[in-house]
Protein backbone atom coordinates (compact mmCIF):
# COMPACT_ATOMS: atom_id res chain seq x y z
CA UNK A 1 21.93 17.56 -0.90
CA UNK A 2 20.08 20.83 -1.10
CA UNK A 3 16.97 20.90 -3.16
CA UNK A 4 16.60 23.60 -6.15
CA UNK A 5 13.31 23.51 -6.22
CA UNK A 6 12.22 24.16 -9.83
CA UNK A 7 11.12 21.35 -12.79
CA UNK A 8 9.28 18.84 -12.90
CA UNK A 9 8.57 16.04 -9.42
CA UNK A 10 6.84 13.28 -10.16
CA UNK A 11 4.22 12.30 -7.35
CA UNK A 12 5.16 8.79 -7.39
CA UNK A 13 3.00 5.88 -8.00
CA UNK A 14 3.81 2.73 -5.35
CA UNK A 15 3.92 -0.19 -7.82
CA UNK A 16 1.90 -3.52 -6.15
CA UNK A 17 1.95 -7.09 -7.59
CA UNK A 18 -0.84 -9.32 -8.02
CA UNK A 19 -0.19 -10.81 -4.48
CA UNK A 20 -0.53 -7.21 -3.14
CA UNK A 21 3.17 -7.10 -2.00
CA UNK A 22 5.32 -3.81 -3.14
CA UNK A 23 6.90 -4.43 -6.85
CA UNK A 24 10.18 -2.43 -6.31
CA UNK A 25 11.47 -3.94 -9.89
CA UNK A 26 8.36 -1.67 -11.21
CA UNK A 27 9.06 0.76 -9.17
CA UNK A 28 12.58 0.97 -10.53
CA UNK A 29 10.98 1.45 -14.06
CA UNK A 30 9.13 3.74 -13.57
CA UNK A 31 11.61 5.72 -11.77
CA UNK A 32 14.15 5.59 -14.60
CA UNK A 33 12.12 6.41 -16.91
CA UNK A 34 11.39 9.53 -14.72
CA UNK A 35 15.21 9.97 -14.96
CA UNK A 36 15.48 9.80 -18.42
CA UNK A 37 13.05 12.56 -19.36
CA UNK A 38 14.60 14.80 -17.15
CA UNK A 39 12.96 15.18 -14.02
CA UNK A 40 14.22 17.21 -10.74
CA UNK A 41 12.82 15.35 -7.85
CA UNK A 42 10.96 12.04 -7.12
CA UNK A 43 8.02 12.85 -4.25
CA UNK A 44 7.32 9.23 -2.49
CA UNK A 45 3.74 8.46 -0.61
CA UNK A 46 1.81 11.24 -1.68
CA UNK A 47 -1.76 10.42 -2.20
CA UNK A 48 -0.94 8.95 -5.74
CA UNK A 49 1.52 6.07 -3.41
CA UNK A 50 -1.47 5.17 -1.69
CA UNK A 51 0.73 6.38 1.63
CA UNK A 52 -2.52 5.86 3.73
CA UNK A 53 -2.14 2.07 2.42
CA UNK A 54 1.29 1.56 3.02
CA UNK A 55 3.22 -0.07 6.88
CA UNK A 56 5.62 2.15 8.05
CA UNK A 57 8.21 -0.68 6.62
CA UNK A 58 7.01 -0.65 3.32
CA UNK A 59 7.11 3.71 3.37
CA UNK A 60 10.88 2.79 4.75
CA UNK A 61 11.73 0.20 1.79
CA UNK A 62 10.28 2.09 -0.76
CA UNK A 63 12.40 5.54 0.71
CA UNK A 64 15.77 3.49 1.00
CA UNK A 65 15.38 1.71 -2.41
CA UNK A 66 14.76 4.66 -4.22
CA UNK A 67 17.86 6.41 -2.73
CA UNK A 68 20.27 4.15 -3.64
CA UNK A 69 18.98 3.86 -7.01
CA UNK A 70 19.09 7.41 -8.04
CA UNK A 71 22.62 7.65 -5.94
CA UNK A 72 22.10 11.65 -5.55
CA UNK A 73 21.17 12.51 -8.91
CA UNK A 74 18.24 14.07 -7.71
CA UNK A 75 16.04 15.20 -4.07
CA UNK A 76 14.24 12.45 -2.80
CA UNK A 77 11.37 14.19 -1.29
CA UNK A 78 9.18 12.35 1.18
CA UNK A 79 5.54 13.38 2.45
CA UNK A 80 3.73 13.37 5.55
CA UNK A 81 0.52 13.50 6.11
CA UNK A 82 -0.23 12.20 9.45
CA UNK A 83 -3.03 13.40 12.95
CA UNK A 84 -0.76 13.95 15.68
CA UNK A 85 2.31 16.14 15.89
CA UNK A 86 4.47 13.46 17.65
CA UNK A 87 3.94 10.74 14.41
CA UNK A 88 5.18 13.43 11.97
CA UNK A 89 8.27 14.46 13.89
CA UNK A 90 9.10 10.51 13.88
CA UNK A 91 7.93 10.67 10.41
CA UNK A 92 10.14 13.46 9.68
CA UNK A 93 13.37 11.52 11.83
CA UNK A 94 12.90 8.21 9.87
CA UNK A 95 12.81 9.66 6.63
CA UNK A 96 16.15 11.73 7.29
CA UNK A 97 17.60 8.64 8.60
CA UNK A 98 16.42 6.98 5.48
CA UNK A 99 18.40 9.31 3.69
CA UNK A 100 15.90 11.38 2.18
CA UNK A 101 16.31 14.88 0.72
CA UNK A 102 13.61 16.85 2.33
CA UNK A 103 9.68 16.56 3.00
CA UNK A 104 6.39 17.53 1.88
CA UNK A 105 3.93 18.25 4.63
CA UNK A 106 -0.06 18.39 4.72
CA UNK A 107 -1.52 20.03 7.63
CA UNK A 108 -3.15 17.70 10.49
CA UNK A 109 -5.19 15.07 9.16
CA UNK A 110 -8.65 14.08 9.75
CA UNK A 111 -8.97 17.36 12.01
CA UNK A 112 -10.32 20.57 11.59
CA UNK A 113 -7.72 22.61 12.74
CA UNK A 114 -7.22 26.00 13.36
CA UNK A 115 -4.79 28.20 12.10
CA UNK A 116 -2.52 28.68 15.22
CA UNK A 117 -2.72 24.61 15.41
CA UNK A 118 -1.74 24.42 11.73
CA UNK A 119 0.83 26.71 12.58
CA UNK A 120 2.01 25.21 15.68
CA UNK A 121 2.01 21.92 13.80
CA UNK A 122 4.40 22.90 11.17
CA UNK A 123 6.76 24.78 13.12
CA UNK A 124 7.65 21.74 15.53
CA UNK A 125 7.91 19.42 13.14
CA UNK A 126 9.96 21.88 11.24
CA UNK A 127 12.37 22.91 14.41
CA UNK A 128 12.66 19.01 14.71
CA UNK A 129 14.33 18.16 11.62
CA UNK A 130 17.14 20.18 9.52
CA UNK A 131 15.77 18.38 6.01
CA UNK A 132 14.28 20.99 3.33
CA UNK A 133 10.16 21.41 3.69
CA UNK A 134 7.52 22.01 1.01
CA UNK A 135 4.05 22.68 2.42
CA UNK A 136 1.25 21.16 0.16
CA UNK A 137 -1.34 23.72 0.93
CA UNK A 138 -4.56 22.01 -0.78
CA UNK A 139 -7.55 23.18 0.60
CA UNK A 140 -9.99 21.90 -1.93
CA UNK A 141 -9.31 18.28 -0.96
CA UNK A 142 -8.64 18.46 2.64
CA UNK A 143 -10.28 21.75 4.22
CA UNK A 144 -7.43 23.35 5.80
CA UNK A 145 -5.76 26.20 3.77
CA UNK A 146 -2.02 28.45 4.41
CA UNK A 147 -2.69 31.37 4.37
CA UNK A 148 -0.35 33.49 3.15
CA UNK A 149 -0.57 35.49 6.71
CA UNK A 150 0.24 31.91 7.71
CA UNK A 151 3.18 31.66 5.57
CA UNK A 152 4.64 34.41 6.78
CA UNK A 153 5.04 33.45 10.16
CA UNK A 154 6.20 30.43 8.66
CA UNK A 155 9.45 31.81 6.69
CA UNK A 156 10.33 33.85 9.01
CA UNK A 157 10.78 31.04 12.28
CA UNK A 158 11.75 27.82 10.40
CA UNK A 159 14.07 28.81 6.93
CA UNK A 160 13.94 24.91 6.32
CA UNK A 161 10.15 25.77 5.42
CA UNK A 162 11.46 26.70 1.82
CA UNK A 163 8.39 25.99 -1.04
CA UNK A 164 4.86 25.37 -1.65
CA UNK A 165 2.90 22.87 -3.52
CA UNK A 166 0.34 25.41 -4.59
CA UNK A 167 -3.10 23.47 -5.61
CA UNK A 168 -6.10 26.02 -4.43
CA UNK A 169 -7.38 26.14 -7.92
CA UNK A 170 -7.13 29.75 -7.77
CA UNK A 171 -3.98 30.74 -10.31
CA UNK A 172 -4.10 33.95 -8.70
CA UNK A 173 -2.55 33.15 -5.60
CA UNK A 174 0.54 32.63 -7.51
CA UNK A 175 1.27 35.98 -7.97
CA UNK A 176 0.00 36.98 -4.94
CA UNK A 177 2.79 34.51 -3.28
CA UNK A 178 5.44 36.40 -5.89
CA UNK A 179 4.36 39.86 -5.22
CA UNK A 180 4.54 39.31 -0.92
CA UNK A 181 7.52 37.06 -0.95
CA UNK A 182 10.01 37.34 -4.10
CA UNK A 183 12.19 34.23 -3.61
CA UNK A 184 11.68 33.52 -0.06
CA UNK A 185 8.72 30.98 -1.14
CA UNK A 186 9.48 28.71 -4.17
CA UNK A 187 6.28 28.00 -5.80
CA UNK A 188 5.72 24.15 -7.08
CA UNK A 189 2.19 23.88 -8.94
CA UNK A 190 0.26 20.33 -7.86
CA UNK A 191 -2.71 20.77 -10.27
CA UNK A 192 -1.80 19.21 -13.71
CA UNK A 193 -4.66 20.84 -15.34
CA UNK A 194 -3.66 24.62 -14.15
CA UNK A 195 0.29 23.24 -14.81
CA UNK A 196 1.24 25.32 -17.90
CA UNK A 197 -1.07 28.98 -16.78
CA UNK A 198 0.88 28.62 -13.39
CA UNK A 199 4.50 28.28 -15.16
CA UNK A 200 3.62 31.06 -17.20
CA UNK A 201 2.68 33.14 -14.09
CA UNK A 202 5.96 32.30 -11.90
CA UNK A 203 5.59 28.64 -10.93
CA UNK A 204 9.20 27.59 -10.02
CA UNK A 205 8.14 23.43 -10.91
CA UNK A 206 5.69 21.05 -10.89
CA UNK A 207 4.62 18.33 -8.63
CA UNK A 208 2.99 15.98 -11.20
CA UNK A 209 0.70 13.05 -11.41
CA UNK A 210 0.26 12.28 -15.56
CA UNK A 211 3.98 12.30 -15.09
CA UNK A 212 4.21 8.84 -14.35
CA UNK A 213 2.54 7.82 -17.41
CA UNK A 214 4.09 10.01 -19.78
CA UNK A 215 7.40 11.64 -18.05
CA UNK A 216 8.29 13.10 -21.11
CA UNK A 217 5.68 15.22 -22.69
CA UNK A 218 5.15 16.43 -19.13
CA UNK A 219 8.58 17.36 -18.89
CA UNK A 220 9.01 19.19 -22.30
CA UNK A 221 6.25 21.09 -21.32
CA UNK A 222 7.88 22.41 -18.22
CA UNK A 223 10.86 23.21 -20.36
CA UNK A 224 9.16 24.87 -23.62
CA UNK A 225 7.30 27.12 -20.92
CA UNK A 226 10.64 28.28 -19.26
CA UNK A 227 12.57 28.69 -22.38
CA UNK A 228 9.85 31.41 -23.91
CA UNK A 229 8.04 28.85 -25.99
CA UNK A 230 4.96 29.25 -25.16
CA UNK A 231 3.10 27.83 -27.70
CA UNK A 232 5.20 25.20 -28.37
CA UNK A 233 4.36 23.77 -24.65
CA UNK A 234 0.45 25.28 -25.45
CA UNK A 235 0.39 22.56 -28.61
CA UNK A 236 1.21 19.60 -26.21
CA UNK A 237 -0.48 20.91 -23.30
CA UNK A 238 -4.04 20.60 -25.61
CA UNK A 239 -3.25 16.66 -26.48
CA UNK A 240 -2.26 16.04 -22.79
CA UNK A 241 -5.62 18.17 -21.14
CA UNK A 242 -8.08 14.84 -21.57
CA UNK A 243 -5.25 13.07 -19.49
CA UNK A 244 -4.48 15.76 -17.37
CA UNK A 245 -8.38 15.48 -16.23
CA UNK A 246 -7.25 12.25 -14.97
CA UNK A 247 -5.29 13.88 -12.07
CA UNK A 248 -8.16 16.12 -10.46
CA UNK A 249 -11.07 12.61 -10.08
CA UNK A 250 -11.39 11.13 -6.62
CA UNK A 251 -10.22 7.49 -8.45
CA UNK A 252 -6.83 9.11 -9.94
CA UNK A 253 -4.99 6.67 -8.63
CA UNK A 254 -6.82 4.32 -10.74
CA UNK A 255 -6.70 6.30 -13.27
CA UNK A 256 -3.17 7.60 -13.94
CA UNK A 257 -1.91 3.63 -12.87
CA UNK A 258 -3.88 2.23 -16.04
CA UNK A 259 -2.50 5.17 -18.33
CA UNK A 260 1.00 3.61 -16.76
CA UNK A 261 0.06 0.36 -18.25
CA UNK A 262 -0.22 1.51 -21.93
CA UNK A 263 2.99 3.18 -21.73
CA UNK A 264 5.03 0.04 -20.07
CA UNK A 265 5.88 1.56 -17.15
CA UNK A 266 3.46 1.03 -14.61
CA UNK A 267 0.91 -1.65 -13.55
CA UNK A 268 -2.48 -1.10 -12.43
CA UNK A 269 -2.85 -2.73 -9.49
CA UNK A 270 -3.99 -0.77 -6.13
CA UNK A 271 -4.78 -1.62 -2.55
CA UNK A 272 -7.89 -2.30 -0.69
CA UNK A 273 -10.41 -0.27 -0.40
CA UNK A 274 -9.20 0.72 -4.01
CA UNK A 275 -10.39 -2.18 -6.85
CA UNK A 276 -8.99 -1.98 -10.18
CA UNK A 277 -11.52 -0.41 -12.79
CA UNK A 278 -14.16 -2.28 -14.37
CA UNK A 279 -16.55 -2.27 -16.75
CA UNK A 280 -18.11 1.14 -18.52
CA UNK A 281 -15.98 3.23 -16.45
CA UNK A 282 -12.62 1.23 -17.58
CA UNK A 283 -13.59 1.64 -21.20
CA UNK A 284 -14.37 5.28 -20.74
CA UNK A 285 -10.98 6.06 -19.33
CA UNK A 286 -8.91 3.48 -21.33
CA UNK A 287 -10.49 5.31 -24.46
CA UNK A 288 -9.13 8.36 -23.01
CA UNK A 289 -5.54 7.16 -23.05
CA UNK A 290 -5.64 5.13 -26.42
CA UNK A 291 -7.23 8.68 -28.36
CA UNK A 292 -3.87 10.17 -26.38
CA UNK A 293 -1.47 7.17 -27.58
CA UNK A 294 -2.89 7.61 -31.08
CA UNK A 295 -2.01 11.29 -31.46
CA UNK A 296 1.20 11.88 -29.56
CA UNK A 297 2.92 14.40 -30.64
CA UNK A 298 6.44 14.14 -31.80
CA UNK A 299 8.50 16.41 -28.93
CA UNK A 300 10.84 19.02 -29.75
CA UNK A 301 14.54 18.65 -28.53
CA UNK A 302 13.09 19.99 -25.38
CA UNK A 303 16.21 18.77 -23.27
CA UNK A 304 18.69 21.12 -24.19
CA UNK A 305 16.51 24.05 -23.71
């Protein structure tokens, strides 16, 4: 399958039990009702599936399960975020054996790296695989940014190197990556609170994380935008900014996985280091989502747009 890379991709949540084993009946929910509101793409152990948590047999049951279940209805898009070279081209060979649509790759981890070695880095791992890549270029969270000098060198030696998840913060990069590269560079936003500006500016999709609480207000917002409604999708986009916060704290995991709860299809727990939330803190947040619950908006048709 080749990947159109435009709409909405969850960044899945990995769904635990109380025992701390992988709930793939959860998992299953949540995924259909990703399905149901119309989503392009399911992204698996991003930072919101606690990857960093997660065996290499649990990243391999959670791939194959969620292939078969969505039987090539859409990309099943895997991520890798690993320190050496040689453990992301395996990375990159077991998820293609997995049967997995293409990847999402972060630069070297837990090294400061410079830009020939993130460049190096990407093109081997790149040259090793024939599966459809998406770099996540994040440099507020992990230090290391694409340049779009970088890029370039990038599209032009490894065409499998085919869209960004752009989450600098800085909305102006998006047309800078229209104006230099047309359609050689899909552009996915990852920053649900800059989601709807970036749309409006070129954004092809959207890598989401409130997505796996509410699929379906984050999907009509996608759609409104791309059909010319903007304020339609600026109406929904107001409720949804408290929960949108959500996605940008250091505990969004925790976070979006509770907001999961109160819509039935998620649970909240995490694993160690991560605790569930507590106290002040829980109240704070789970006020957050029950003020959101209590004014949902009733969505336009939004699906035949």
């Amino acid at each position: 399958m080749s990947i159109q890379w435009k709409g909405v991709m969850p960044a899945l949540t990995t769904q635990f039990t109380a025992n701390d084993e992988l709930d793939l009946e959860l998992f299953k929910t949540n995924i259909k009702a990703q399905l149901n509101a119309g989503v392009k793409g399911l992204v698996l152990g991003g930072t919101l599936g606690e990857a960093s948590t997660l065996t290499n047999k649990e990243k391999r049951i959670l791939t194959t399960q969620a292939v078969a279940y969505v039987q090539g209805s859409v990309p099943i898009i895997i991520n890798i975020a690993q320190q050496t070279t040689k453990q992301a081209i395996q990375e990159a060979k077991t998820a293609q054996q997995d049967g997995a649509t293409g990847l999402m790759m972060l630069p070297p981890m837990r090294y400061k790296a410079s830009n020939t070695e993130i460049l190096e880095y990407f093109k081997t791992v790149a040259k090793s695989t024939t599966l459809p890549i998406m770099i996540y270029n994040n440099p507020i969270d992990y230090n290391l940014e694409v340049t779009l000098d970088m890029f370039e060198q990038l599209l032009t030696e490894c065409p499998n190197i085919q869209a960004v998840k752009e989450s600098t913060r800085d909305t102006t990069n998006i047309t800078r990556i229209k104006n230099r590269f047309r359609d050689r560079l899909a552009i996915m936003t990852g920053v649900d609170t800059l989601a709807l500006e970036s749309l409006v500016l070129g954004a092809d999709g959207w890598i989401a994380g409130l997505v796996d609480a509410f699929p379906a207000e984050t999907v009509a917002i996608y759609k409104l935008v791309k059909a010319g409604q903007i304020q339609e999708a600026i109406k929904i986009y107001r409720w949804f900014m408290p929960l949108l916060e959500l996605d940008i704290h250091p505990k969004l995991v925790q976070y979006i996985k509770l907001a999961s709860v109160h819509t039935n299809i998620g649970a909240e727990y995490v694993r160690a280091p991560r605790l569930t939330l507590k106290g002040e803190e829980r109240e704070q947040v789970e006020n957050i989502i029950t003020t959101a619950l209590a004014t949902r908006p009733t969505l336009p048709n939004y699906k035949n747009l």
